[in-house]
N, C-alpha and C. Protein backbone atom coordinates (compact mmCIF):
# COMPACT_ATOMS: atom_id res chain seq x y z
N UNK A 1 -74.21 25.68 7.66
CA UNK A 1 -73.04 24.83 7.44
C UNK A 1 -72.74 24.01 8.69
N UNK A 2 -72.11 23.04 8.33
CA UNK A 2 -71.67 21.47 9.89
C UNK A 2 -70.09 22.57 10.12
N UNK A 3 -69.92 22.02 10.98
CA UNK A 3 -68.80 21.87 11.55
C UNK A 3 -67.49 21.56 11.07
N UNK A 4 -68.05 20.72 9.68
CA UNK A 4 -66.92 20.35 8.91
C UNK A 4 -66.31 21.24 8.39
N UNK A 5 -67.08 22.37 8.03
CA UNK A 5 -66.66 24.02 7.27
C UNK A 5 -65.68 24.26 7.66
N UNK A 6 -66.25 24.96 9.40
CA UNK A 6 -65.01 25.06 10.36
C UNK A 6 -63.69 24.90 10.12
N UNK A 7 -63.45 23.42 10.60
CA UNK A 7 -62.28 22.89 9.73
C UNK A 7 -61.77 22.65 8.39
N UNK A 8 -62.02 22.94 7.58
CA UNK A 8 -61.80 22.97 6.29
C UNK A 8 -61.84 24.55 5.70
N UNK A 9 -61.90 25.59 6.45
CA UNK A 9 -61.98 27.14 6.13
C UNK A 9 -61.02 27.38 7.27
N UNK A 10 -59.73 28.25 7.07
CA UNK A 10 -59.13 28.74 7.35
C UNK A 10 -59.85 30.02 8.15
N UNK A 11 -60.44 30.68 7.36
CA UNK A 11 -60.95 32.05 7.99
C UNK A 11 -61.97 31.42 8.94
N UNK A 12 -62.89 30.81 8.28
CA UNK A 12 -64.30 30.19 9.66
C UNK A 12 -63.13 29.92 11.07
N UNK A 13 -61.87 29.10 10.74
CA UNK A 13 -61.68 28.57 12.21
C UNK A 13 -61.01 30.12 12.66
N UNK A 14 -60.35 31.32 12.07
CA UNK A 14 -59.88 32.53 12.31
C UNK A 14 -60.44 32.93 12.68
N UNK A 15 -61.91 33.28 12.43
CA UNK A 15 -63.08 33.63 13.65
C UNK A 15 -63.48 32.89 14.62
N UNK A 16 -63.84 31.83 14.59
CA UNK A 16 -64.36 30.96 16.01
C UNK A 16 -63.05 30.90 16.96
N UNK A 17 -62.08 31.16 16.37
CA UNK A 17 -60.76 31.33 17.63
C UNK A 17 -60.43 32.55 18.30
N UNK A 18 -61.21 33.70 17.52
CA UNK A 18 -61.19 34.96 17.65
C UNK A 18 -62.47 35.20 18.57
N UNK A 19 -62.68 34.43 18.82
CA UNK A 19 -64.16 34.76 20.06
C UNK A 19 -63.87 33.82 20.72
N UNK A 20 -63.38 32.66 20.69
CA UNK A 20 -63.03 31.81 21.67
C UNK A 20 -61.75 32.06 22.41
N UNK A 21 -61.69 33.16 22.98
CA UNK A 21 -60.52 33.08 23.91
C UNK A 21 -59.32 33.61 23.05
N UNK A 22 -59.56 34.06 21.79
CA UNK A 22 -58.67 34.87 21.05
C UNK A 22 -57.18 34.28 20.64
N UNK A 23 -57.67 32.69 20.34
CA UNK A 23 -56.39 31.67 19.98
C UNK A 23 -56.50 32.09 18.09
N UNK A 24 -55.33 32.35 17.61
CA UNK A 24 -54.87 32.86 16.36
C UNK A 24 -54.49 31.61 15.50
N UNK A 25 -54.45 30.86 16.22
CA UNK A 25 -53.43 29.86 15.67
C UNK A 25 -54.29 28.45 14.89
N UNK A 26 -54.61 29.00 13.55
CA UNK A 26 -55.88 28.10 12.83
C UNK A 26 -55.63 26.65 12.89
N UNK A 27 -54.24 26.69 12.53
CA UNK A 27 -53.80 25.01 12.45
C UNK A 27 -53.75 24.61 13.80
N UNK A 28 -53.12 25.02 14.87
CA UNK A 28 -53.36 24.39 16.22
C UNK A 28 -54.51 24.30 16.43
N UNK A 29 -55.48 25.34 15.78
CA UNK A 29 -56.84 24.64 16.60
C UNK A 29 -57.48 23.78 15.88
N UNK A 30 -57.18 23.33 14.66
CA UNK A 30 -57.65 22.38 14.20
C UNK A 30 -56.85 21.18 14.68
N UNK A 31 -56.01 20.75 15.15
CA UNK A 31 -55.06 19.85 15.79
C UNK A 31 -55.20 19.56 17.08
N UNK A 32 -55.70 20.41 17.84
CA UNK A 32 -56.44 20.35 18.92
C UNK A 32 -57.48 19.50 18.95
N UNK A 33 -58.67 20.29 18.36
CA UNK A 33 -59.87 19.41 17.91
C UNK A 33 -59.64 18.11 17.38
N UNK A 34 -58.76 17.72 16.40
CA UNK A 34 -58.79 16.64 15.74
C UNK A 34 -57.99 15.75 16.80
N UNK A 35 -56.90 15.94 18.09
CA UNK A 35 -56.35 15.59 18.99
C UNK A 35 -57.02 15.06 19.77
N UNK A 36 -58.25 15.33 19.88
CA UNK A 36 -59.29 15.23 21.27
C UNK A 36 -60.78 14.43 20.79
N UNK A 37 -60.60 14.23 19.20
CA UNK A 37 -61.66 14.02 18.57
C UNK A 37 -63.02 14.91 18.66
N UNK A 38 -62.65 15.93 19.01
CA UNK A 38 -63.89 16.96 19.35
C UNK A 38 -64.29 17.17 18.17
N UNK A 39 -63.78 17.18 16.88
CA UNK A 39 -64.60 17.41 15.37
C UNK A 39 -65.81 16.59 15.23
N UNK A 40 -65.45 15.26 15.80
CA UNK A 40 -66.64 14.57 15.31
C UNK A 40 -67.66 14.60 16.48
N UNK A 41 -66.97 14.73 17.38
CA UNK A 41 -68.15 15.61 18.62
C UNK A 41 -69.38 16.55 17.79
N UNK A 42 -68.41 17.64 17.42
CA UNK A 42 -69.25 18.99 17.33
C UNK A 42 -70.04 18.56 15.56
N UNK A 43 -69.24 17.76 14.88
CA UNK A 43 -70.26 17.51 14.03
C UNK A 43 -71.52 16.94 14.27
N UNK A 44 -71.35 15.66 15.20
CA UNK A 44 -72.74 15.12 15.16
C UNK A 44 -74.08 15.98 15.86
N UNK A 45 -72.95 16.97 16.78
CA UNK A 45 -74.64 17.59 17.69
C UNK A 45 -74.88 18.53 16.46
N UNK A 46 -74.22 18.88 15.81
CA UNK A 46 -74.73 19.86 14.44
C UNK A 46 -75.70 19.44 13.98
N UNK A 47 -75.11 17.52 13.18
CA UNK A 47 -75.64 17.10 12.60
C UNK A 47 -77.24 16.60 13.41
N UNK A 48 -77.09 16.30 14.96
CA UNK A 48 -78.85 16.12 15.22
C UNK A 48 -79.80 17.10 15.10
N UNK A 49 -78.84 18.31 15.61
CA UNK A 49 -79.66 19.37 15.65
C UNK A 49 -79.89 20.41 14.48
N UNK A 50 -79.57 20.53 13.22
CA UNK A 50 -80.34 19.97 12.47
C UNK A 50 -81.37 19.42 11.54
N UNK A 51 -81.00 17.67 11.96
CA UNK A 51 -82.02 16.86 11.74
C UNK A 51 -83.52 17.11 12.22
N UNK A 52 -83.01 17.66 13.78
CA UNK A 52 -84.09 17.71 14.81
C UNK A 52 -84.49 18.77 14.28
N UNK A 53 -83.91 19.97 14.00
CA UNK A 53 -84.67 22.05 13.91
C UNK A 53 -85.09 21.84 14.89
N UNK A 54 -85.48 22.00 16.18
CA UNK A 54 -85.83 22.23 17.30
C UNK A 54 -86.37 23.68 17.21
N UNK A 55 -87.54 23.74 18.14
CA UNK A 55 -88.08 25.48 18.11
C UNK A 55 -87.13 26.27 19.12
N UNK A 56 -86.31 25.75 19.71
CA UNK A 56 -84.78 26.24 20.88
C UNK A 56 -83.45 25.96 20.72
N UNK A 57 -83.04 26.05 19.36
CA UNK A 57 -81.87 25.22 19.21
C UNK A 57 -81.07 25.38 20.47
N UNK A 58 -80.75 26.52 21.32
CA UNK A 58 -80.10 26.27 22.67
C UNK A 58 -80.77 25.59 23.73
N UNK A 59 -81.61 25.14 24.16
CA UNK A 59 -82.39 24.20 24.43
C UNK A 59 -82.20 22.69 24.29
N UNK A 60 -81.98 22.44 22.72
CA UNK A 60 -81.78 21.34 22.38
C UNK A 60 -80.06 21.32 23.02
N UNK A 61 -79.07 22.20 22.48
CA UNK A 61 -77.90 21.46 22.78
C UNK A 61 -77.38 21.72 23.81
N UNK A 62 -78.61 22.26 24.97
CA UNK A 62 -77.98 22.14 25.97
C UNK A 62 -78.94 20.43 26.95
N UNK A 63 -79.85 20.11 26.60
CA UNK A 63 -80.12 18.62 26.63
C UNK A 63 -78.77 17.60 26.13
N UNK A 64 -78.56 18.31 24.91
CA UNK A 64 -78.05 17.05 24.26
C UNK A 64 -76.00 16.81 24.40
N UNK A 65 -75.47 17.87 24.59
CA UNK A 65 -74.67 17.95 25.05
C UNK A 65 -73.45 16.92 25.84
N UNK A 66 -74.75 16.57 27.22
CA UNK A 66 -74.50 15.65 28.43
C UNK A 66 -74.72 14.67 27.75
N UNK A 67 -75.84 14.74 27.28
CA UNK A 67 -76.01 12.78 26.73
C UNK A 67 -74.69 12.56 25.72
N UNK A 68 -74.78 13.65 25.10
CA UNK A 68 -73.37 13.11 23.98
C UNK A 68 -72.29 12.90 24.64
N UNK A 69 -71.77 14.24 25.58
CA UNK A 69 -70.68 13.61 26.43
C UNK A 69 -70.93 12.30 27.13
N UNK A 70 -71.15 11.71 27.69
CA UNK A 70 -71.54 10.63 28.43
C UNK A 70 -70.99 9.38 27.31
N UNK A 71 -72.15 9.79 26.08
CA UNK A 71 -72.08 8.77 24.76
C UNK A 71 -70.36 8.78 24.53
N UNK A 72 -69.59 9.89 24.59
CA UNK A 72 -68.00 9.72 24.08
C UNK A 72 -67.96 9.24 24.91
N UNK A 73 -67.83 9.59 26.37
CA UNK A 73 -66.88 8.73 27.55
C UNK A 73 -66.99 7.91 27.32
N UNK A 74 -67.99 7.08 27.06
CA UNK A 74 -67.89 5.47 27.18
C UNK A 74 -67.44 5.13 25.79
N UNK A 75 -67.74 5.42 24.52
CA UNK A 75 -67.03 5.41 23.66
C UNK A 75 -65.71 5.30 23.75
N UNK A 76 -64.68 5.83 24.16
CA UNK A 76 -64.22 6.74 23.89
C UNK A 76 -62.86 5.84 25.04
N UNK A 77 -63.72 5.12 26.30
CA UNK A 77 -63.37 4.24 26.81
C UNK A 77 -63.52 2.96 26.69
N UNK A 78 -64.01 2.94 25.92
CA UNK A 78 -64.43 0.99 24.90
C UNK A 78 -63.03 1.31 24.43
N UNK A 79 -62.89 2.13 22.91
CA UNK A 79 -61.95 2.41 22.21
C UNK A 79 -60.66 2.45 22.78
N UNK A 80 -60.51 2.66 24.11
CA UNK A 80 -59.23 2.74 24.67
C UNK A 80 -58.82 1.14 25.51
N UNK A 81 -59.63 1.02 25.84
CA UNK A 81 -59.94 -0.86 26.41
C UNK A 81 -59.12 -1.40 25.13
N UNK A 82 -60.20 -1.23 23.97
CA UNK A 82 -60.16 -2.05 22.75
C UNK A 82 -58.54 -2.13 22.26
N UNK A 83 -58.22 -0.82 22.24
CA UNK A 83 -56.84 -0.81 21.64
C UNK A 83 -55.75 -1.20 22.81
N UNK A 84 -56.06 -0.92 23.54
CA UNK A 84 -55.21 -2.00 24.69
C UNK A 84 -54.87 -3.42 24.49
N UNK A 85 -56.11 -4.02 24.80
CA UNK A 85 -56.48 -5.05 24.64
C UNK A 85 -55.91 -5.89 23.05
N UNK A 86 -56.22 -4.56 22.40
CA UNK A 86 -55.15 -5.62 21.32
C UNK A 86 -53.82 -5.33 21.03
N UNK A 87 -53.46 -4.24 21.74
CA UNK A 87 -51.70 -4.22 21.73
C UNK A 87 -51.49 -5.23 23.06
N UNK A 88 -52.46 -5.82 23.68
CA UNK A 88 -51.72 -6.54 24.86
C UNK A 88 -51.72 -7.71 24.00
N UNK A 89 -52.85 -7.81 23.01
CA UNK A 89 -53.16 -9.85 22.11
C UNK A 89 -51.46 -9.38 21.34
N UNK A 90 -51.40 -8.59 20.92
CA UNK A 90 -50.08 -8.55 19.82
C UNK A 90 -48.54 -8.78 20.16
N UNK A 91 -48.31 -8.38 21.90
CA UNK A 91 -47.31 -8.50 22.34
C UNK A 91 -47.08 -9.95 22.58
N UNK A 92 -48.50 -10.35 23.15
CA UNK A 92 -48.71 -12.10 23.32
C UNK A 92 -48.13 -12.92 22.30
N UNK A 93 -48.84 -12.26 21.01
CA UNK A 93 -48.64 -13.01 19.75
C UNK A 93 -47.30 -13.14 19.59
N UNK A 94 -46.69 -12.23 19.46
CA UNK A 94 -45.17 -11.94 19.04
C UNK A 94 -44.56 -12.39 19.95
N UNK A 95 -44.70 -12.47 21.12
CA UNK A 95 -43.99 -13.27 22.60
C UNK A 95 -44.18 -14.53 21.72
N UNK A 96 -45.31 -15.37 21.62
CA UNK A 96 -45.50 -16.49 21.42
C UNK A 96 -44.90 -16.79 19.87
N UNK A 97 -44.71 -16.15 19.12
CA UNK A 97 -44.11 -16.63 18.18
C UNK A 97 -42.73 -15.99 17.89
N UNK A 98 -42.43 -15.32 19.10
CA UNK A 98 -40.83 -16.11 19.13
C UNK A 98 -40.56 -16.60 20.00
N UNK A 99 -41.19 -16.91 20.98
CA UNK A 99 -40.68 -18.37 21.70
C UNK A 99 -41.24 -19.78 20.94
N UNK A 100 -42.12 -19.80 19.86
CA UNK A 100 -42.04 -20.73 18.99
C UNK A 100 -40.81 -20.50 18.20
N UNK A 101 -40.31 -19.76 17.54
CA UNK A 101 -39.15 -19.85 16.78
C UNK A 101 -38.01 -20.15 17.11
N UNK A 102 -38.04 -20.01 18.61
CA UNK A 102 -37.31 -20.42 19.65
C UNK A 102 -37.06 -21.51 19.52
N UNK A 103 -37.94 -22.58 19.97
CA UNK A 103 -38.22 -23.82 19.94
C UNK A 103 -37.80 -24.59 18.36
N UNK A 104 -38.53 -24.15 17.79
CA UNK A 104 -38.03 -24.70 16.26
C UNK A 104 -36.85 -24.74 16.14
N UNK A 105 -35.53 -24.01 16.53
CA UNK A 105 -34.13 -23.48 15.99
C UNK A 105 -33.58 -24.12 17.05
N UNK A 106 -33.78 -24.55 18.33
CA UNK A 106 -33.21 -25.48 18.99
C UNK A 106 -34.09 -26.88 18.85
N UNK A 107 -35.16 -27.29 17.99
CA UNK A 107 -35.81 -28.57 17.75
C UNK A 107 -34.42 -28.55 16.52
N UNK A 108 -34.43 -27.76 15.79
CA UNK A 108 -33.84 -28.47 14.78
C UNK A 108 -32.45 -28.81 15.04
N UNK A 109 -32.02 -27.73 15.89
CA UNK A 109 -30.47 -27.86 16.39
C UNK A 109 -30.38 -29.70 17.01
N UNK A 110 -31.24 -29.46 17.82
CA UNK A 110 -31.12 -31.21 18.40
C UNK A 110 -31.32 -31.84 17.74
N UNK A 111 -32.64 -31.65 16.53
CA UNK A 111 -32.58 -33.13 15.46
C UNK A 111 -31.45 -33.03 14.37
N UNK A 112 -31.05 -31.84 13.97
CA UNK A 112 -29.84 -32.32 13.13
C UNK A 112 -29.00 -32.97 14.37
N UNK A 113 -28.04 -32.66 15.58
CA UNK A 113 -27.33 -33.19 16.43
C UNK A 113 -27.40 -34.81 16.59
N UNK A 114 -28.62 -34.37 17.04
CA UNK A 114 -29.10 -36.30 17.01
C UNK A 114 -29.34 -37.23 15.71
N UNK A 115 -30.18 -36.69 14.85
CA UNK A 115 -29.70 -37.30 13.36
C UNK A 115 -28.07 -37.71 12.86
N UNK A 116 -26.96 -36.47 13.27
CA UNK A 116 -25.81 -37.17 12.84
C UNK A 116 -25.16 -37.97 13.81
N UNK A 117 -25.62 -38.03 14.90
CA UNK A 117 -25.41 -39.06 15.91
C UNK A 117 -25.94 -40.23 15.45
N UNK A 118 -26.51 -40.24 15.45
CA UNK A 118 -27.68 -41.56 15.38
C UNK A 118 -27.37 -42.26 13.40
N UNK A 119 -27.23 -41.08 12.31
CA UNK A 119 -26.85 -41.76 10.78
C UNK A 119 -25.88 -43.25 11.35
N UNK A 120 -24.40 -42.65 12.16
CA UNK A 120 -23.46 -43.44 11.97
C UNK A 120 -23.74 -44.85 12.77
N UNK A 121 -24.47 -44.83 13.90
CA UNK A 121 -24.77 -45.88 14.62
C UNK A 121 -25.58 -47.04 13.33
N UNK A 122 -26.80 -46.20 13.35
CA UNK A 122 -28.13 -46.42 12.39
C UNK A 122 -27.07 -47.36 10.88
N UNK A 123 -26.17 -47.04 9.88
CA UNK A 123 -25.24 -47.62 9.31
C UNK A 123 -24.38 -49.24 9.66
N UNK A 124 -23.69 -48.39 11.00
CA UNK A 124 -22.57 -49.52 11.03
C UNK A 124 -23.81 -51.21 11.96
N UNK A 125 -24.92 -50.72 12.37
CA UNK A 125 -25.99 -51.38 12.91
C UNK A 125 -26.23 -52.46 11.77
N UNK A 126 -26.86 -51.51 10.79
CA UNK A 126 -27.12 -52.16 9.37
C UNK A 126 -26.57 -53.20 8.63
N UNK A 127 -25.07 -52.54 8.09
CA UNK A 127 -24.16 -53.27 7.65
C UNK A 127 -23.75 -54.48 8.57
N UNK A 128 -23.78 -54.50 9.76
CA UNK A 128 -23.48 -55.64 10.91
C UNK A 128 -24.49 -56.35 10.28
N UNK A 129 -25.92 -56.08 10.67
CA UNK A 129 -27.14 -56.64 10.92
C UNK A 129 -26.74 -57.63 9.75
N UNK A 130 -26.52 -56.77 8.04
CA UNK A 130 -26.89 -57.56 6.80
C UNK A 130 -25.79 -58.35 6.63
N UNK A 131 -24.49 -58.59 7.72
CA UNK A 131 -23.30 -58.89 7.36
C UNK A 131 -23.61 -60.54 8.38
N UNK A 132 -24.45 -60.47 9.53
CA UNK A 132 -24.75 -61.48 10.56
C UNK A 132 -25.66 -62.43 9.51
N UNK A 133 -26.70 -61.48 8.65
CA UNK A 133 -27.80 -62.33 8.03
C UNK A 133 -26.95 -63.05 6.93
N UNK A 134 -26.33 -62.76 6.30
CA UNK A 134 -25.86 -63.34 5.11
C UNK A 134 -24.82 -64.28 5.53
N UNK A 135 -24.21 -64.04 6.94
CA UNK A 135 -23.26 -65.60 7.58
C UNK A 135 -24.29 -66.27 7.95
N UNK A 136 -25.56 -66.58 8.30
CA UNK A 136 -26.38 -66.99 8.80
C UNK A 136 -26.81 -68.35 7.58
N UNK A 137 -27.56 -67.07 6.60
CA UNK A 137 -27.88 -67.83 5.67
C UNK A 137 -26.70 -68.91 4.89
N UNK A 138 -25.59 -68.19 4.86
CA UNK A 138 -24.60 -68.97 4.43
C UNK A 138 -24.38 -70.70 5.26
N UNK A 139 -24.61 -70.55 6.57
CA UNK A 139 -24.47 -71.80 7.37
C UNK A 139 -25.62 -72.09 7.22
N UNK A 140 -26.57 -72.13 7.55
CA UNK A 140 -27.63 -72.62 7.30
C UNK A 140 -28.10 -73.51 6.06
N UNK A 141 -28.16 -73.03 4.67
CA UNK A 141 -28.13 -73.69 3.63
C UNK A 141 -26.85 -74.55 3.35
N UNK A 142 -27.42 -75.45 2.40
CA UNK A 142 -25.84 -76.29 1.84
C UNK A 142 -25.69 -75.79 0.64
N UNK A 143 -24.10 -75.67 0.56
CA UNK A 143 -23.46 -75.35 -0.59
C UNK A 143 -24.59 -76.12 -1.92
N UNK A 144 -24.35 -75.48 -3.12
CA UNK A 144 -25.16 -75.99 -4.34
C UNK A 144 -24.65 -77.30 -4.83
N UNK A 145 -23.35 -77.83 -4.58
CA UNK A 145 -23.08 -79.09 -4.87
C UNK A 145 -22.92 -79.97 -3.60
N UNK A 146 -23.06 -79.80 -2.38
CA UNK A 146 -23.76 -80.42 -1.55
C UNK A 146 -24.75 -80.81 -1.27
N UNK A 147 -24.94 -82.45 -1.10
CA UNK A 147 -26.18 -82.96 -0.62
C UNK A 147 -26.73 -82.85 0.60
N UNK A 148 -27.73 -83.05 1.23
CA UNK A 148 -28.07 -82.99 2.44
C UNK A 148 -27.89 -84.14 3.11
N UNK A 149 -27.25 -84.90 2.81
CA UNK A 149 -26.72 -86.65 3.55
C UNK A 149 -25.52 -86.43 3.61
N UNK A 150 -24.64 -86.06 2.44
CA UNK A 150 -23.63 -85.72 3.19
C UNK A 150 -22.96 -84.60 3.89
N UNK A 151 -23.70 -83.39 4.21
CA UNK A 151 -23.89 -83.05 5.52
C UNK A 151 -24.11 -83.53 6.68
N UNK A 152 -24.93 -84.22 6.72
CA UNK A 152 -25.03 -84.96 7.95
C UNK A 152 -23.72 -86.00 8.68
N UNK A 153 -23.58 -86.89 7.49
CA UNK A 153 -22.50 -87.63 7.14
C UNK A 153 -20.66 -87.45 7.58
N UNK A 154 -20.73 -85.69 7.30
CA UNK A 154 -19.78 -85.31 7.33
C UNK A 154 -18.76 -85.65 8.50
N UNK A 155 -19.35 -84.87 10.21
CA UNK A 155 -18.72 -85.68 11.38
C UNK A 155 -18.72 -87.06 11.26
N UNK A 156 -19.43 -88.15 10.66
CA UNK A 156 -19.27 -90.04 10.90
C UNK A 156 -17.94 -89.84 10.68
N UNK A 157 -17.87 -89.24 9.04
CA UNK A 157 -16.53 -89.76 8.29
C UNK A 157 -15.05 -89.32 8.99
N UNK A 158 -15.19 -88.14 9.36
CA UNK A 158 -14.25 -87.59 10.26
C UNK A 158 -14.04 -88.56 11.37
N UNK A 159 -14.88 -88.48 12.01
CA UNK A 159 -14.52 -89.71 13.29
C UNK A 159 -13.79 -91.12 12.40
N UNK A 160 -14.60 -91.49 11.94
CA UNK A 160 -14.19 -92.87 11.24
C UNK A 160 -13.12 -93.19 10.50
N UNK A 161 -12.38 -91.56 9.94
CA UNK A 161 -10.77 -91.89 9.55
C UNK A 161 -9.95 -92.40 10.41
N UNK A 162 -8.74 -93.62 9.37
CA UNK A 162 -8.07 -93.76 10.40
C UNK A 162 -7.06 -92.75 10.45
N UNK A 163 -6.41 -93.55 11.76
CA UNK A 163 -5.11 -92.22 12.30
C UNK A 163 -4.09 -92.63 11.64
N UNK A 164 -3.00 -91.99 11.79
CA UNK A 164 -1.68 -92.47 11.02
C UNK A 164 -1.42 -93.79 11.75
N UNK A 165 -1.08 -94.69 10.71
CA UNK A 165 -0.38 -95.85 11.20
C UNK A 165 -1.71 -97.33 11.26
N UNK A 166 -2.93 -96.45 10.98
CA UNK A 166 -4.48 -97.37 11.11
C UNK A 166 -4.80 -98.29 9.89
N UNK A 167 -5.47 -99.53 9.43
CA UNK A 167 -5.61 -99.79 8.05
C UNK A 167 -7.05 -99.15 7.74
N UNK A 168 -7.61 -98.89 6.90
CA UNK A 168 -8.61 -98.14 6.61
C UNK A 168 -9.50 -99.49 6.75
N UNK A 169 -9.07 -101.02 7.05
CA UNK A 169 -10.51 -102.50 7.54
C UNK A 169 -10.76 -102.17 8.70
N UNK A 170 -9.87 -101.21 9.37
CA UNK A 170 -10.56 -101.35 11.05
C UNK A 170 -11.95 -100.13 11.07
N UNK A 171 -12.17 -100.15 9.93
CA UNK A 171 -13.38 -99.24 9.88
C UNK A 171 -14.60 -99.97 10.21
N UNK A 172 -15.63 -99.29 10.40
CA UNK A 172 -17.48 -99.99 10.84
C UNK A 172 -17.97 -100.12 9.51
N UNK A 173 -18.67 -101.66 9.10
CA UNK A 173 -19.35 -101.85 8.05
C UNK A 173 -20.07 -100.80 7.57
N UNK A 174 -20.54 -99.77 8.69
CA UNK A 174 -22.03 -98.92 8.09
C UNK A 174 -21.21 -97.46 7.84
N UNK A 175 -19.67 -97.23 8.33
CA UNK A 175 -19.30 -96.49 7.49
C UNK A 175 -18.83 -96.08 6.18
N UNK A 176 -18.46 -97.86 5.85
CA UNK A 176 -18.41 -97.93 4.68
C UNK A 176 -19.46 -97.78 2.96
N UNK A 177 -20.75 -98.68 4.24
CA UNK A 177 -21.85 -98.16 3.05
C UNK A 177 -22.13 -97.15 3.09
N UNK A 178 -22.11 -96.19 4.10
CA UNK A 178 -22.37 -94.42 4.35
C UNK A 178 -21.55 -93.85 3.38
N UNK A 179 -20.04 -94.09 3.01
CA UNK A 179 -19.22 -93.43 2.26
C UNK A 179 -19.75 -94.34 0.66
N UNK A 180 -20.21 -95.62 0.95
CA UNK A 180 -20.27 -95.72 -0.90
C UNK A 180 -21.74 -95.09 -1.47
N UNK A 181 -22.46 -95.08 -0.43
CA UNK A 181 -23.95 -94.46 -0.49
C UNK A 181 -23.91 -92.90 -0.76
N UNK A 182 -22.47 -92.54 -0.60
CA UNK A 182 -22.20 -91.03 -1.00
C UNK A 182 -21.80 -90.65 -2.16
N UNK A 183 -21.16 -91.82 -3.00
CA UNK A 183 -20.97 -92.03 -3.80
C UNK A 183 -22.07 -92.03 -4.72
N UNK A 184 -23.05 -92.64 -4.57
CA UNK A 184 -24.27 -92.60 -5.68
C UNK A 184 -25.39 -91.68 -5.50
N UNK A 185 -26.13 -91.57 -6.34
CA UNK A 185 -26.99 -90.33 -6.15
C UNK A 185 -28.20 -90.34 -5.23
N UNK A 186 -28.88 -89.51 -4.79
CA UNK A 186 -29.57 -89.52 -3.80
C UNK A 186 -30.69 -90.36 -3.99
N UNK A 187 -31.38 -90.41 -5.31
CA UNK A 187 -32.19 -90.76 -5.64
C UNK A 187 -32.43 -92.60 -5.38
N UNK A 188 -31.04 -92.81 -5.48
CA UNK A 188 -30.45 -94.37 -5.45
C UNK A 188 -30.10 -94.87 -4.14
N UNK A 189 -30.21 -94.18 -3.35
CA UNK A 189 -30.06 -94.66 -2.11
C UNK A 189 -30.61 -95.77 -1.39
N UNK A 190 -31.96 -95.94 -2.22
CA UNK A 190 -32.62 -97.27 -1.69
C UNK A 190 -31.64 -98.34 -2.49
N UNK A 191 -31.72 -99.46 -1.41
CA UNK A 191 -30.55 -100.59 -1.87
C UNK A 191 -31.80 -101.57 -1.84
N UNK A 192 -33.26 -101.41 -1.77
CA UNK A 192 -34.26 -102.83 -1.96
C UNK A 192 -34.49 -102.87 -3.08
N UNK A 193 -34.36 -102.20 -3.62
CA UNK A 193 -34.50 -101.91 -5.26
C UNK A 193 -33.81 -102.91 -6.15
């Protein structure tokens, strides 16, 4: 039988504790062993030796013994590296993702902050902007029953009224045809016709 017996028989480990130093205590010594990983120790030299039958089985496990110990230590110290090494990646991780969450919860704190800062500007900007364009366009174009001559026209005639007390003959010949030329349609404006 392996080693596995051992542990799995109450009485097997009641004897091997009973010659080993006269420990009674079946479950501690299986807790022991399984504490120290010595089960799978003592299984595998079982299991080489064995595989092997050797014509000395004490012979063999006293060769093989050292090499196996040796084989755990370093085992045994990979495995302890290893699990280090990744409770040190995990603390990293978790450091790093909450100082990302960090970041996110004050990114958002500032972009909502600055978003409702910035809506009301961003608005009254707008409404200005579309309120400048539409006086713009308004001066710019002529009214729909305005011509574009008499726009132009408009300051002559102003100047050219008279003042109180003036006869409207002390006016300039060419304001007069300017005002009867306003009178007729654009199209008619040529007088060679």
């Amino acid at each position: 039988n392996s080693f596995c017996t051992l542990l799995n028989d109450p009485a097997c480990i009641e004897r091997g504790a009973t010659t080993m130093g006269g420990i009674k205590n079946p479950e501690g010594a299986k807790a022991y062993l399984l504490k120290h990983g010595m089960h799978q120790f003592f299984e595998e030299l079982a299991n080489r030796l064995l595989t092997e039958q050797p014509e000395d089985p004490l012979a063999f496990v006293e060769a093989e013994v050292p090499k196996m110990a040796t084989e755990w230590r370093e085992k045994k110290a990979k495995a302890d590296a290893d699990a280090a090494e990744r409770e040190k990646q995990r603390k990293a991780d978790e450091d790093a993702a909450a100082a990302e969450k960090e970041k996110e919860k004050e990114t958002a704190a500032t972009t909502s902050s600055n978003a409702d800062a910035s809506e009301k500007p961003a608005e009254e900007t707008t409404t200005t902007n579309d309120d400048d364009a539409d006086k713009k366009k308004d001066a710019d174009a002529p009214a729909a029953d305005e011509k574009p001559a008499e726009k132009e026209e408009a300051p002559k005639e102003e100047e050219s009224k008279p003042a109180d007390g003036e006869k409207p003959a002390d006016k300039p010949a060419e304001t007069n045809d300017a005002a009867a030329a306003d009178d007729k349609p654009a199209e008619t404006n040529d007088t060679t016709a």
